[in-house]
PDB file of N, CA and C in Angstrom:
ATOM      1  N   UNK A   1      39.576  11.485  10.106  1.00  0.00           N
ATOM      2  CA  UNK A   1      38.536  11.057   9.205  1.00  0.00           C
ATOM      3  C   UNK A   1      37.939  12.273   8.528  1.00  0.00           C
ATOM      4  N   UNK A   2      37.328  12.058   7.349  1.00  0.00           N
ATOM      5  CA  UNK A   2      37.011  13.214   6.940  1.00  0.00           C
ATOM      6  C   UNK A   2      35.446  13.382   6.959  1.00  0.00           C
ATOM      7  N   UNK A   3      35.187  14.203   6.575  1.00  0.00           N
ATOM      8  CA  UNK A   3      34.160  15.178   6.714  1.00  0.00           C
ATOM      9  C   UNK A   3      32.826  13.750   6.054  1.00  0.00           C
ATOM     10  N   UNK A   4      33.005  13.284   5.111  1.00  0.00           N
ATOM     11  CA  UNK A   4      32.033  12.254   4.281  1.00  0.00           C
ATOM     12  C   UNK A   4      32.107  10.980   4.822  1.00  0.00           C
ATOM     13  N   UNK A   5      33.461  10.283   5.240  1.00  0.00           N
ATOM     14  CA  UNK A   5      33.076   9.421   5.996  1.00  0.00           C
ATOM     15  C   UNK A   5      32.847   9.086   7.434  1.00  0.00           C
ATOM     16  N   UNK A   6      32.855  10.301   7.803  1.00  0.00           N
ATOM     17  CA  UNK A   6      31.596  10.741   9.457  1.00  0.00           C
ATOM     18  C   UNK A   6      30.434  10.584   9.074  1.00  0.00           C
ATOM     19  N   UNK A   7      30.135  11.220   8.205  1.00  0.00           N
ATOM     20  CA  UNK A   7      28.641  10.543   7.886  1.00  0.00           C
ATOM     21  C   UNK A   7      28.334   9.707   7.209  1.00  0.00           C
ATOM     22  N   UNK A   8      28.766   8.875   6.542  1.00  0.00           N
ATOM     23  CA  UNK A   8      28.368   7.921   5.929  1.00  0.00           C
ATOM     24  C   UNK A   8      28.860   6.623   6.889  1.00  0.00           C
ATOM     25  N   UNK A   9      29.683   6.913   7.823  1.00  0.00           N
ATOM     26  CA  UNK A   9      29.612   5.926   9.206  1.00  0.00           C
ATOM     27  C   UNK A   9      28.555   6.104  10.293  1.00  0.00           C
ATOM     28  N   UNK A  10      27.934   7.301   9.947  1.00  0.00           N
ATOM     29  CA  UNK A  10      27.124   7.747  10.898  1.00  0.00           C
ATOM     30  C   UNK A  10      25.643   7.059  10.290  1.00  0.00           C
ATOM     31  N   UNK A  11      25.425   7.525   9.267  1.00  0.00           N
ATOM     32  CA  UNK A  11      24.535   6.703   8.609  1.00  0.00           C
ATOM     33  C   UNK A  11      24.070   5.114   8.886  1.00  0.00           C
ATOM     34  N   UNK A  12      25.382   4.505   8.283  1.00  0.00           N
ATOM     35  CA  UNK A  12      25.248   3.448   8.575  1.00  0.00           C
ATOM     36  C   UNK A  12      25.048   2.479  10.136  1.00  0.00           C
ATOM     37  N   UNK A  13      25.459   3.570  11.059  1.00  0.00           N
ATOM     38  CA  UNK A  13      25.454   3.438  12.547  1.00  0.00           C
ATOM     39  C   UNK A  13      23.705   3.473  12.789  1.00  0.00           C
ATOM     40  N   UNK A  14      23.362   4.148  12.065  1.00  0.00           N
ATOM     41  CA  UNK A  14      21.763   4.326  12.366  1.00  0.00           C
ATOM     42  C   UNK A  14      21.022   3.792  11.925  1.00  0.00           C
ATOM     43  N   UNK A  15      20.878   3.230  10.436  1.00  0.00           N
ATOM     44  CA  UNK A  15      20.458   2.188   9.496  1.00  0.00           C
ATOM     45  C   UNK A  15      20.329   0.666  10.647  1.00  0.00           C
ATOM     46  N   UNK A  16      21.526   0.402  10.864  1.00  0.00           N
ATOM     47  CA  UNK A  16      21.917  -0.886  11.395  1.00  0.00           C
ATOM     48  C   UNK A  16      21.034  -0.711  13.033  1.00  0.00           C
ATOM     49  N   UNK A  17      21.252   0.041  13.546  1.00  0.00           N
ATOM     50  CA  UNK A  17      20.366   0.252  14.831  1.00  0.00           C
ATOM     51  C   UNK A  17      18.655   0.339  14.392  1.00  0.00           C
ATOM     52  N   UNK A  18      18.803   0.519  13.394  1.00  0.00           N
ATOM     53  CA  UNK A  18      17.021   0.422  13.405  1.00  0.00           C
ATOM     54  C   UNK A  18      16.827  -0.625  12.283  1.00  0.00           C
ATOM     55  N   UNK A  19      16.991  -1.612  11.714  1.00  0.00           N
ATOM     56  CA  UNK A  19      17.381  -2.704  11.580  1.00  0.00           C
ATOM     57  C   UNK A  19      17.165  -3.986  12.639  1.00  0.00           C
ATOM     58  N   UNK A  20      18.043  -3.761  13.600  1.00  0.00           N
ATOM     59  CA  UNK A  20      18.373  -4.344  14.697  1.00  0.00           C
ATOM     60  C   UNK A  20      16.736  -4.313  15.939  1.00  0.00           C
ATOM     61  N   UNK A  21      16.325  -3.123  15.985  1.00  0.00           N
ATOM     62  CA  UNK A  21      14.931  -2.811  16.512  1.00  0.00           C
ATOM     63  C   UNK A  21      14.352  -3.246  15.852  1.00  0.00           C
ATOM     64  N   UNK A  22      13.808  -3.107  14.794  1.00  0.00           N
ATOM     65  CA  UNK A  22      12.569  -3.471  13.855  1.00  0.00           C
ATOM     66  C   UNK A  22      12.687  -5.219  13.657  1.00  0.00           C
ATOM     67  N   UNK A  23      13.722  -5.815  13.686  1.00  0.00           N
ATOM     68  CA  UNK A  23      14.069  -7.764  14.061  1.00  0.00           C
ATOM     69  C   UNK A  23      13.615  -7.583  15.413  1.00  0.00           C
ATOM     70  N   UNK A  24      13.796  -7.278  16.231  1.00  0.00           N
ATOM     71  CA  UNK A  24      13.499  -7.289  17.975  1.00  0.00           C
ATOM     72  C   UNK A  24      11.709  -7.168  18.148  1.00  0.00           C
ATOM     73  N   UNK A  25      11.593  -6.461  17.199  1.00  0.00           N
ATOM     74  CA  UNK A  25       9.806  -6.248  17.356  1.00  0.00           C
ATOM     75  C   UNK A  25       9.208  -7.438  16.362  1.00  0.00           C
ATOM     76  N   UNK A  26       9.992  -8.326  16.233  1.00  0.00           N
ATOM     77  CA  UNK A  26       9.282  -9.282  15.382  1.00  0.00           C
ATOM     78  C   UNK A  26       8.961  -8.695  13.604  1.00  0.00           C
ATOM     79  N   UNK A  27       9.286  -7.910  13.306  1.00  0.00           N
ATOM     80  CA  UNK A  27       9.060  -7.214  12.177  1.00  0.00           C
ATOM     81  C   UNK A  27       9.536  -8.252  10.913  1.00  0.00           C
ATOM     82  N   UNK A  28      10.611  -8.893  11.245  1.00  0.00           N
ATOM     83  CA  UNK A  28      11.263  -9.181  10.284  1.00  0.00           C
ATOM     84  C   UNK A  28      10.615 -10.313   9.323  1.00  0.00           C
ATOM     85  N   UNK A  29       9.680 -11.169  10.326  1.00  0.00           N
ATOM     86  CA  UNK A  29       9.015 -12.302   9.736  1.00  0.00           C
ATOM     87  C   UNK A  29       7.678 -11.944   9.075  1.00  0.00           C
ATOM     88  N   UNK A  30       7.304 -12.380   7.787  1.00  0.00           N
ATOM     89  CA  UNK A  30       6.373 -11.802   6.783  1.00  0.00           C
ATOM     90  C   UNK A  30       4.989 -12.709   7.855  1.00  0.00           C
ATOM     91  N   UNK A  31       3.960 -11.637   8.489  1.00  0.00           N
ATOM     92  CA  UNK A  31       3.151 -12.942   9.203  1.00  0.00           C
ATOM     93  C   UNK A  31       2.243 -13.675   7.597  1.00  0.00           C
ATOM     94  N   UNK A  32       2.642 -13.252   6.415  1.00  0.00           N
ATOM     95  CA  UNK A  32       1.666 -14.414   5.813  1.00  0.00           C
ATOM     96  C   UNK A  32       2.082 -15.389   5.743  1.00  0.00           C
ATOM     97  N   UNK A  33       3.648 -15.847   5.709  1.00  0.00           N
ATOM     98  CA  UNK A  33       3.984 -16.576   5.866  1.00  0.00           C
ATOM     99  C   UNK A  33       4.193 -17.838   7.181  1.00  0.00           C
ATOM    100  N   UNK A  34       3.543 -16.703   8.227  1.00  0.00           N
ATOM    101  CA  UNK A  34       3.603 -17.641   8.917  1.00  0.00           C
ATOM    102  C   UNK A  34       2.078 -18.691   9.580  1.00  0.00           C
ATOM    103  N   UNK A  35       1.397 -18.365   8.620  1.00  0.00           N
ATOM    104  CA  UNK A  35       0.267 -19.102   8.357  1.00  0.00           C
ATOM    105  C   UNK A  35       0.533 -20.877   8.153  1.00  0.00           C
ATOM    106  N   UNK A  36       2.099 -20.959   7.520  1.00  0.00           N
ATOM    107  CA  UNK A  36       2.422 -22.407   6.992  1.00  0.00           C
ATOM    108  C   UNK A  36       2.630 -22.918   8.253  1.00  0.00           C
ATOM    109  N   UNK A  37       2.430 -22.437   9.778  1.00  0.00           N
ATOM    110  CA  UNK A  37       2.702 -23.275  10.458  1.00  0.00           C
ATOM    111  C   UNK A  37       1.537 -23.645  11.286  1.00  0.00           C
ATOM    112  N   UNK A  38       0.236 -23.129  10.993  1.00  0.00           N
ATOM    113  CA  UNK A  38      -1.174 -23.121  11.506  1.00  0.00           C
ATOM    114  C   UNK A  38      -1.301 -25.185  10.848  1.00  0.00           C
ATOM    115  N   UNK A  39      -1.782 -25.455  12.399  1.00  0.00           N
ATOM    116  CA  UNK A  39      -1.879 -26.958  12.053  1.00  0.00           C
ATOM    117  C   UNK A  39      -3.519 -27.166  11.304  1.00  0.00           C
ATOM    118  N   UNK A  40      -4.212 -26.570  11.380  1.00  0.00           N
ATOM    119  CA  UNK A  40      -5.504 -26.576  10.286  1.00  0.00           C
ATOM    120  C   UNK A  40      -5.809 -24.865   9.404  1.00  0.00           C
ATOM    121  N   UNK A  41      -6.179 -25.848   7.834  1.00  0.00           N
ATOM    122  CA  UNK A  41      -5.988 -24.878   7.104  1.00  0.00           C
ATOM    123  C   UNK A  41      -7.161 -23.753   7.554  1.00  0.00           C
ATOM    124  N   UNK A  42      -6.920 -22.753   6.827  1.00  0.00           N
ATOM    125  CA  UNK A  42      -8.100 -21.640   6.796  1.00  0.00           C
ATOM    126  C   UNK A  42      -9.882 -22.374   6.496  1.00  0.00           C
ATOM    127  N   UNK A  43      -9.692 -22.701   5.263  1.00  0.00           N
ATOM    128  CA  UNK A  43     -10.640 -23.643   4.650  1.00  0.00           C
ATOM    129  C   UNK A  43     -11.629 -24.470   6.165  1.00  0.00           C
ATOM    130  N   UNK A  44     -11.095 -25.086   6.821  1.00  0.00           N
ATOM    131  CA  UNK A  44     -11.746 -25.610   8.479  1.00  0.00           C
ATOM    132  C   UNK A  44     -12.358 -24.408   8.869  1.00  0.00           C
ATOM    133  N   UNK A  45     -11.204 -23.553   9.373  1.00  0.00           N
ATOM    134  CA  UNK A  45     -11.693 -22.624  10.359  1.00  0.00           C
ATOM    135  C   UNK A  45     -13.075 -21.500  10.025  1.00  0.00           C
ATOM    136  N   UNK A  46     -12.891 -21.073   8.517  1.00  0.00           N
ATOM    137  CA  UNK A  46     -13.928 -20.665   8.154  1.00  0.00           C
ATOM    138  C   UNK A  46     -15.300 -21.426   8.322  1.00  0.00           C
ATOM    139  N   UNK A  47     -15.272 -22.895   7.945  1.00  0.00           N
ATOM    140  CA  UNK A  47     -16.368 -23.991   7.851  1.00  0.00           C
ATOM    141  C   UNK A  47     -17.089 -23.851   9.722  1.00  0.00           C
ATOM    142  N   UNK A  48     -15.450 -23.663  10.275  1.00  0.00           N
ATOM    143  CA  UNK A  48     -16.168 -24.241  12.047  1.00  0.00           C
ATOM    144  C   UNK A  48     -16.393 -22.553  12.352  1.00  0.00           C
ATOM    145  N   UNK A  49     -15.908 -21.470  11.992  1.00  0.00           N
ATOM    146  CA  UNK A  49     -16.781 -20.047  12.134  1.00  0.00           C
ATOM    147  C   UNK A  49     -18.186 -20.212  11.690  1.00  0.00           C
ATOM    148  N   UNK A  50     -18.494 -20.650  10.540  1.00  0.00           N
ATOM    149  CA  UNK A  50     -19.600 -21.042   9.770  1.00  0.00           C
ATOM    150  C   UNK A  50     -21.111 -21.412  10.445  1.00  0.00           C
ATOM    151  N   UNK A  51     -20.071 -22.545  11.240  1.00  0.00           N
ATOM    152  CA  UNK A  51     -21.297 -23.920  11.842  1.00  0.00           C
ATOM    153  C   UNK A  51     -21.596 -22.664  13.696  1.00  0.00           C
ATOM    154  N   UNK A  52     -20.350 -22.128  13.886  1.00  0.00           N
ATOM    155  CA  UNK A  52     -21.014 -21.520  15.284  1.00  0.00           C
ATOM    156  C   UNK A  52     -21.886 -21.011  15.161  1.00  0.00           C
ATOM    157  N   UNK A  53     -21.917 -20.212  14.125  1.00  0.00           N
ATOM    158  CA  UNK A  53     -22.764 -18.785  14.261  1.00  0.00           C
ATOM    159  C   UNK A  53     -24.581 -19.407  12.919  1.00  0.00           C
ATOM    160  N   UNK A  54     -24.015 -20.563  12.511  1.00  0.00           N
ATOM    161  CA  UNK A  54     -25.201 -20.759  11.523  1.00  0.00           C
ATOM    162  C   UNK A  54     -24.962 -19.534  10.760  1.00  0.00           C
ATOM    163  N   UNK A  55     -24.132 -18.884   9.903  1.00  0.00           N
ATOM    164  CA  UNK A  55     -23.908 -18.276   8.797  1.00  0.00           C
ATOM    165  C   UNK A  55     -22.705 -18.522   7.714  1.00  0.00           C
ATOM    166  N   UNK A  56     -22.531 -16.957   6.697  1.00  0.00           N
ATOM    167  CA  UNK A  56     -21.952 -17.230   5.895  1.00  0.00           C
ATOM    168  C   UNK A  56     -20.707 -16.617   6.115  1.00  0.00           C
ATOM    169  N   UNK A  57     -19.398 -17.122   6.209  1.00  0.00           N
ATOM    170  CA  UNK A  57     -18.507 -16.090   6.185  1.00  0.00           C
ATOM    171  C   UNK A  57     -18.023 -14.856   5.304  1.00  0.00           C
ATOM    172  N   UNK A  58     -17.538 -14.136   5.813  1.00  0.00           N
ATOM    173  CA  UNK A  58     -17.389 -12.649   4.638  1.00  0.00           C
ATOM    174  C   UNK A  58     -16.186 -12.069   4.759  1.00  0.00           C
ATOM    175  N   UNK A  59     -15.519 -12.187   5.577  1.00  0.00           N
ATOM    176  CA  UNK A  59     -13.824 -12.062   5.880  1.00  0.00           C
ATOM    177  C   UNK A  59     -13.197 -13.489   6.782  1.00  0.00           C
ATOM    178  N   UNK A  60     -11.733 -12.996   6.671  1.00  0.00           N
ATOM    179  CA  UNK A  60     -11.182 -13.764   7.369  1.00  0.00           C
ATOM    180  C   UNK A  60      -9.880 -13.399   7.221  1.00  0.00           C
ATOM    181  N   UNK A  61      -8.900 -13.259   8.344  1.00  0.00           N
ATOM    182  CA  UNK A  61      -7.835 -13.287   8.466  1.00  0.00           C
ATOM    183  C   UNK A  61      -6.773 -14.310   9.225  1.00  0.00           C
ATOM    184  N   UNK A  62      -5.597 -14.505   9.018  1.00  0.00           N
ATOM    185  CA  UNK A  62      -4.486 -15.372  10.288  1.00  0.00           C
ATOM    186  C   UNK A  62      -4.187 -14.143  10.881  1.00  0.00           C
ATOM    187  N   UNK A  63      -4.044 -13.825  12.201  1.00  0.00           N
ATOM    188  CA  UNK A  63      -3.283 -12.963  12.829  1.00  0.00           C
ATOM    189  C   UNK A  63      -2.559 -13.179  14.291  1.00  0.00           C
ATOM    190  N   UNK A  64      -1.927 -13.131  14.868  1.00  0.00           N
ATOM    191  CA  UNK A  64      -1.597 -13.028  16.335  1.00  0.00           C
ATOM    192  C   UNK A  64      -2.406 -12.386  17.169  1.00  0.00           C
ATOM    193  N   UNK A  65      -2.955 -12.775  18.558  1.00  0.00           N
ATOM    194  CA  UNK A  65      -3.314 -12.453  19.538  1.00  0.00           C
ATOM    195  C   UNK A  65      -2.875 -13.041  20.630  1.00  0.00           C
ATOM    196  N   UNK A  66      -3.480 -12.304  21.861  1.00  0.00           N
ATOM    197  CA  UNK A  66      -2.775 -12.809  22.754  1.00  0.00           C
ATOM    198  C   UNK A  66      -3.255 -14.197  22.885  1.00  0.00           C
ATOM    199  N   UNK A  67      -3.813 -15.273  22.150  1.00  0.00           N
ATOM    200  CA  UNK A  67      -4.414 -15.741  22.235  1.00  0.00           C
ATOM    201  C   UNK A  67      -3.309 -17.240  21.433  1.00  0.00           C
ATOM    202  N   UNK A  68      -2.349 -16.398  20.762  1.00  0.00           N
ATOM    203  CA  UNK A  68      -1.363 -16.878  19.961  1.00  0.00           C
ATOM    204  C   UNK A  68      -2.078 -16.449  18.547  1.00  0.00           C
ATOM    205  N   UNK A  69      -1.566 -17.615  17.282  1.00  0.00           N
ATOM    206  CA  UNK A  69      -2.535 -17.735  16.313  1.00  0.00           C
ATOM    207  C   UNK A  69      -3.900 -18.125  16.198  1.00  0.00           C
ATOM    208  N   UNK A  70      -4.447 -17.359  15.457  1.00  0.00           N
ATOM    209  CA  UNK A  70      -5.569 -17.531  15.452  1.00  0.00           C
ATOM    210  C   UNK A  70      -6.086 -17.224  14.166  1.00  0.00           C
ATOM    211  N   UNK A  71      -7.212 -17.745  13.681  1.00  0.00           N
ATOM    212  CA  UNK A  71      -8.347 -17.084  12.324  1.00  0.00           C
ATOM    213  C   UNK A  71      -8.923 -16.197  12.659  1.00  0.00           C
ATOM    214  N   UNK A  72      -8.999 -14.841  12.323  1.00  0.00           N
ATOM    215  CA  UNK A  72     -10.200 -14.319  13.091  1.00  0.00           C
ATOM    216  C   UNK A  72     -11.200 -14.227  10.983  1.00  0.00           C
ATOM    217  N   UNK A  73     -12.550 -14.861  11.875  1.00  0.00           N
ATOM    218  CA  UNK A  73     -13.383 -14.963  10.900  1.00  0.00           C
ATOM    219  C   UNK A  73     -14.810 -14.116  11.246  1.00  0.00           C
ATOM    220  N   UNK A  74     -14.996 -13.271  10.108  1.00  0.00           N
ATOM    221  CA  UNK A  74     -16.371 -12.421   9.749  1.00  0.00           C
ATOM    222  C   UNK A  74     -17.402 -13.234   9.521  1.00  0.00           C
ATOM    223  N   UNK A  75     -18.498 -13.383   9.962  1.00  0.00           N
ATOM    224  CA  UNK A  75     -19.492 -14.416   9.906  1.00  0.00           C
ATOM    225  C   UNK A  75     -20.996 -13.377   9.825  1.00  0.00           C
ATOM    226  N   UNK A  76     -21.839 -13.780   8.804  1.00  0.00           N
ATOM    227  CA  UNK A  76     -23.000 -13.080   8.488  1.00  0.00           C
ATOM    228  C   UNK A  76     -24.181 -14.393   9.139  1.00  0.00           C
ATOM    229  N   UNK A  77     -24.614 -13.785   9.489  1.00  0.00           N
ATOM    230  CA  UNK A  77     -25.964 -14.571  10.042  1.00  0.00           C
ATOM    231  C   UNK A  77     -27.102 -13.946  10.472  1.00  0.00           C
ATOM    232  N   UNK A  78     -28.068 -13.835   9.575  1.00  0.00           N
ATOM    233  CA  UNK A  78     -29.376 -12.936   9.454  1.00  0.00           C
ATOM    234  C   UNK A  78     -28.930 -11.793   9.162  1.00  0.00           C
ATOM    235  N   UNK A  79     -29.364 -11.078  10.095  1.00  0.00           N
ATOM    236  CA  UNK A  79     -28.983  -9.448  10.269  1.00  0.00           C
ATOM    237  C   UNK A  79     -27.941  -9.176  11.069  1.00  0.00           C
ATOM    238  N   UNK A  80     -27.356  -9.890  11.274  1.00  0.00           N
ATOM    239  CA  UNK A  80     -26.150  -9.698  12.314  1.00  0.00           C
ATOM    240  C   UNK A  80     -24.932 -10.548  11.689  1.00  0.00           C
ATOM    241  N   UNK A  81     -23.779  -9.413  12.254  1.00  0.00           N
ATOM    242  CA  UNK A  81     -22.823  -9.780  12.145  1.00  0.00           C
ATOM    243  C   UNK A  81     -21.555 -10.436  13.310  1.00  0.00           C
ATOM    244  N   UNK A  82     -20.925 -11.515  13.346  1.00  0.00           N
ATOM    245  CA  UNK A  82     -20.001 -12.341  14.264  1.00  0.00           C
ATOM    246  C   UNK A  82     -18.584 -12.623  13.814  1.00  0.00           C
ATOM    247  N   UNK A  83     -17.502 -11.638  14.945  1.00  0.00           N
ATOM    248  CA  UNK A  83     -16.404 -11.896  14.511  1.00  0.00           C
ATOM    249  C   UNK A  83     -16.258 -13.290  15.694  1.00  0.00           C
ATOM    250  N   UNK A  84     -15.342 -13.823  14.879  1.00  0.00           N
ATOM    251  CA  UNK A  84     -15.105 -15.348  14.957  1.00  0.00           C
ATOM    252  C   UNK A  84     -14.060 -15.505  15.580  1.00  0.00           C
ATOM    253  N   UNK A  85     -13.322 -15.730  16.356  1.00  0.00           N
ATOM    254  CA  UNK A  85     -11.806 -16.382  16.613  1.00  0.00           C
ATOM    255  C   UNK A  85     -11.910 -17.588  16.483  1.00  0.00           C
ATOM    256  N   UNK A  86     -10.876 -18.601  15.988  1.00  0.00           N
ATOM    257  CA  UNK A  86     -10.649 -20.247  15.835  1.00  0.00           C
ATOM    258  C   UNK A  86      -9.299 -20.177  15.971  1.00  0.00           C
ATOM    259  N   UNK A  87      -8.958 -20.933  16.698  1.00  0.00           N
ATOM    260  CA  UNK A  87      -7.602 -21.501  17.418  1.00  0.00           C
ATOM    261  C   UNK A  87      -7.058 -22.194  16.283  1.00  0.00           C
ATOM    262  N   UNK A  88      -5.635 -21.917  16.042  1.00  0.00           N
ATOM    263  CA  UNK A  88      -5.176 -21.980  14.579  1.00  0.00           C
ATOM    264  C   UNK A  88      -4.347 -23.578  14.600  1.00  0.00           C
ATOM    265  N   UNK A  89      -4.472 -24.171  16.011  1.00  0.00           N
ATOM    266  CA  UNK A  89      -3.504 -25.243  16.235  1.00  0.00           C
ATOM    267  C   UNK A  89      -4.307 -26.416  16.226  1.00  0.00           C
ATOM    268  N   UNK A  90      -5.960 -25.956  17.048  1.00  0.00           N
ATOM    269  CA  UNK A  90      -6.746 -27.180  17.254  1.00  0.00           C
ATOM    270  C   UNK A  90      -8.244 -26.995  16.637  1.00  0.00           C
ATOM    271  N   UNK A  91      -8.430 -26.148  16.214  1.00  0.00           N
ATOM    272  CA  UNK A  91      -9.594 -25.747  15.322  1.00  0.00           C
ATOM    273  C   UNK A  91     -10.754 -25.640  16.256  1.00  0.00           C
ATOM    274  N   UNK A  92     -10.644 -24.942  17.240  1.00  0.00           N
ATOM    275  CA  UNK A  92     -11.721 -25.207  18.065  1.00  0.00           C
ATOM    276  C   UNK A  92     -12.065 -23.211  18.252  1.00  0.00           C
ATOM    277  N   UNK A  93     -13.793 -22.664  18.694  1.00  0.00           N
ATOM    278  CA  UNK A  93     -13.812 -21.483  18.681  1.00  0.00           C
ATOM    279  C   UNK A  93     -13.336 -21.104  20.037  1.00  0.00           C
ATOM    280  N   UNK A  94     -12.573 -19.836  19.816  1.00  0.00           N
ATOM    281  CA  UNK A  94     -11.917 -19.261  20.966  1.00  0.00           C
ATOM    282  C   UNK A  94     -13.399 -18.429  21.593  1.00  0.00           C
ATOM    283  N   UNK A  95     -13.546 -17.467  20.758  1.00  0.00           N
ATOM    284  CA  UNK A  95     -14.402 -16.195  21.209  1.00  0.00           C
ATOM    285  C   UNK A  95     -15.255 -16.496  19.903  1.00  0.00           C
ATOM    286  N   UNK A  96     -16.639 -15.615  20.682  1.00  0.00           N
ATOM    287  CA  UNK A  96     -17.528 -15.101  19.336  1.00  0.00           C
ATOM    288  C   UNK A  96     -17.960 -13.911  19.594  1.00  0.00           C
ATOM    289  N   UNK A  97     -18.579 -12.975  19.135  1.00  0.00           N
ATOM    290  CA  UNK A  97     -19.031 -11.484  19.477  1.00  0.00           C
ATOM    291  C   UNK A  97     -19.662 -10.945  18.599  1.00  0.00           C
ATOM    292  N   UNK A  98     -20.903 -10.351  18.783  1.00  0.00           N
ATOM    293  CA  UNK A  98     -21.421  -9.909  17.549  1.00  0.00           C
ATOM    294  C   UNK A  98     -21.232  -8.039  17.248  1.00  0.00           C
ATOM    295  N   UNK A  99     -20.820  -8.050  16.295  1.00  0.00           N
ATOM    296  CA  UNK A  99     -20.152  -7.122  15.882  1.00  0.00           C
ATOM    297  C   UNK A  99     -21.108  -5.725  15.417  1.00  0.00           C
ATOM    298  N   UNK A 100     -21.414  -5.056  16.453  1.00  0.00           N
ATOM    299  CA  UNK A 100     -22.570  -4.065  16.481  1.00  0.00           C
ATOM    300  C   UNK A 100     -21.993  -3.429  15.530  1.00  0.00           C
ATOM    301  N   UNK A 101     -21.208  -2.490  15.443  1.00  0.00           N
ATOM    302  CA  UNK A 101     -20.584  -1.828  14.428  1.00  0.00           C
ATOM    303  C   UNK A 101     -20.375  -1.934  13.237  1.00  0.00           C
ATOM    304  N   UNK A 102     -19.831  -3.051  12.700  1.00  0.00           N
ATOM    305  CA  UNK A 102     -19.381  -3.779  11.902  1.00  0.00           C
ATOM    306  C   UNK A 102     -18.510  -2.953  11.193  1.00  0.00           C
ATOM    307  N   UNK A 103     -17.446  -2.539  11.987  1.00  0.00           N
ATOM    308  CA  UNK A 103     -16.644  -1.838  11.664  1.00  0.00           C
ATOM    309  C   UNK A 103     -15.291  -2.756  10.973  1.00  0.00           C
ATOM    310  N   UNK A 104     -14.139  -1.612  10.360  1.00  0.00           N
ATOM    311  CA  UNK A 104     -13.147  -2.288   9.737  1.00  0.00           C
ATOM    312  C   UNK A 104     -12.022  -3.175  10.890  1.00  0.00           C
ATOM    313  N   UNK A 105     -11.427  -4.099  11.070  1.00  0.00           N
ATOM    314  CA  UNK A 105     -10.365  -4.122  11.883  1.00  0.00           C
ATOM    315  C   UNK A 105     -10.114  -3.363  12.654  1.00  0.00           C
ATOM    316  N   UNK A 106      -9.587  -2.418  12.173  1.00  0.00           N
ATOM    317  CA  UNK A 106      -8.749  -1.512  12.777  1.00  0.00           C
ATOM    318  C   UNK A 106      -9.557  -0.572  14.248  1.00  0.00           C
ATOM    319  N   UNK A 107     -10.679  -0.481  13.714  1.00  0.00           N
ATOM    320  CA  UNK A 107     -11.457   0.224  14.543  1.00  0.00           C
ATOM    321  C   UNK A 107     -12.063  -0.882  15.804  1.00  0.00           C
ATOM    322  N   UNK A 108     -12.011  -2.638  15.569  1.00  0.00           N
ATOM    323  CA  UNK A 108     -12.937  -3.603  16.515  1.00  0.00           C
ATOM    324  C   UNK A 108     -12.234  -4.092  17.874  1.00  0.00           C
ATOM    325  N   UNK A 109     -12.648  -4.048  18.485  1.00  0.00           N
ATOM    326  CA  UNK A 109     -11.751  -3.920  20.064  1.00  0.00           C
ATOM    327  C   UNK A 109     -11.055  -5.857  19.713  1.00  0.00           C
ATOM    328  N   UNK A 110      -9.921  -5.535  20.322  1.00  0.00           N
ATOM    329  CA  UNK A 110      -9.017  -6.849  20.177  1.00  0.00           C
ATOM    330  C   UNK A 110      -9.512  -7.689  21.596  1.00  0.00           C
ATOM    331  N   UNK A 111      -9.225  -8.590  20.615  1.00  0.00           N
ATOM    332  CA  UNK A 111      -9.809  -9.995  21.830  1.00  0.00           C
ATOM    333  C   UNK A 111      -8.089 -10.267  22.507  1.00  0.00           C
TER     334      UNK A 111
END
């Protein structure tokens, strides 16, 4: 074999292996899409974040937890802020917590 197609088999040996990982980690499925399988829309879950906390919502996302799917919803009420979980199958609140920080995602401890 020559010199170019060692590597361009080699290449492709590595492409396909991380490919193959990144499907294994669930990567492959777009999660916005997988919102179409949440048995109540967003529209509820915001309304029943809404009614827990007696406020207004201000974010909201679909995401996975260990919790499965879930809404997690930003909820304003007075001076305080409440991240929301709602169970994405039966519309009912998982968790509530009021969000001292009111930090971005990334930074709010996972339920």
């Amino acid at each position: 074999m020559n010199r170019y197609s060692k590597l361009s088999l080699l290449a492709t040996a590595i492409a396909a292996a991380g490919t193959v990982a990144y499907a294994a980690q669930g990567g492959m499925e777009n999660d916005a899409m997988a919102i179409t399988k949440a048995k109540i829309p967003l529209a509820q879950a915001v309304t029943t974040a809404e009614q827990h906390v007696n406020g207004k919502a201000s974010r909201a996302e679909y995401e996975h937890s260990k919790h499965g799917w879930v809404y997690d919803v930003e909820v304003v009420s007075g001076a305080k802020v409440f991240d929301v979980k709602v169970d994405a199958d039966k519309g009912t609140v998982i968790s509530s917590a009021e969000d001292k920080a009111d930090r971005d995602d990334d930074h709010d401890k996972e339920d």
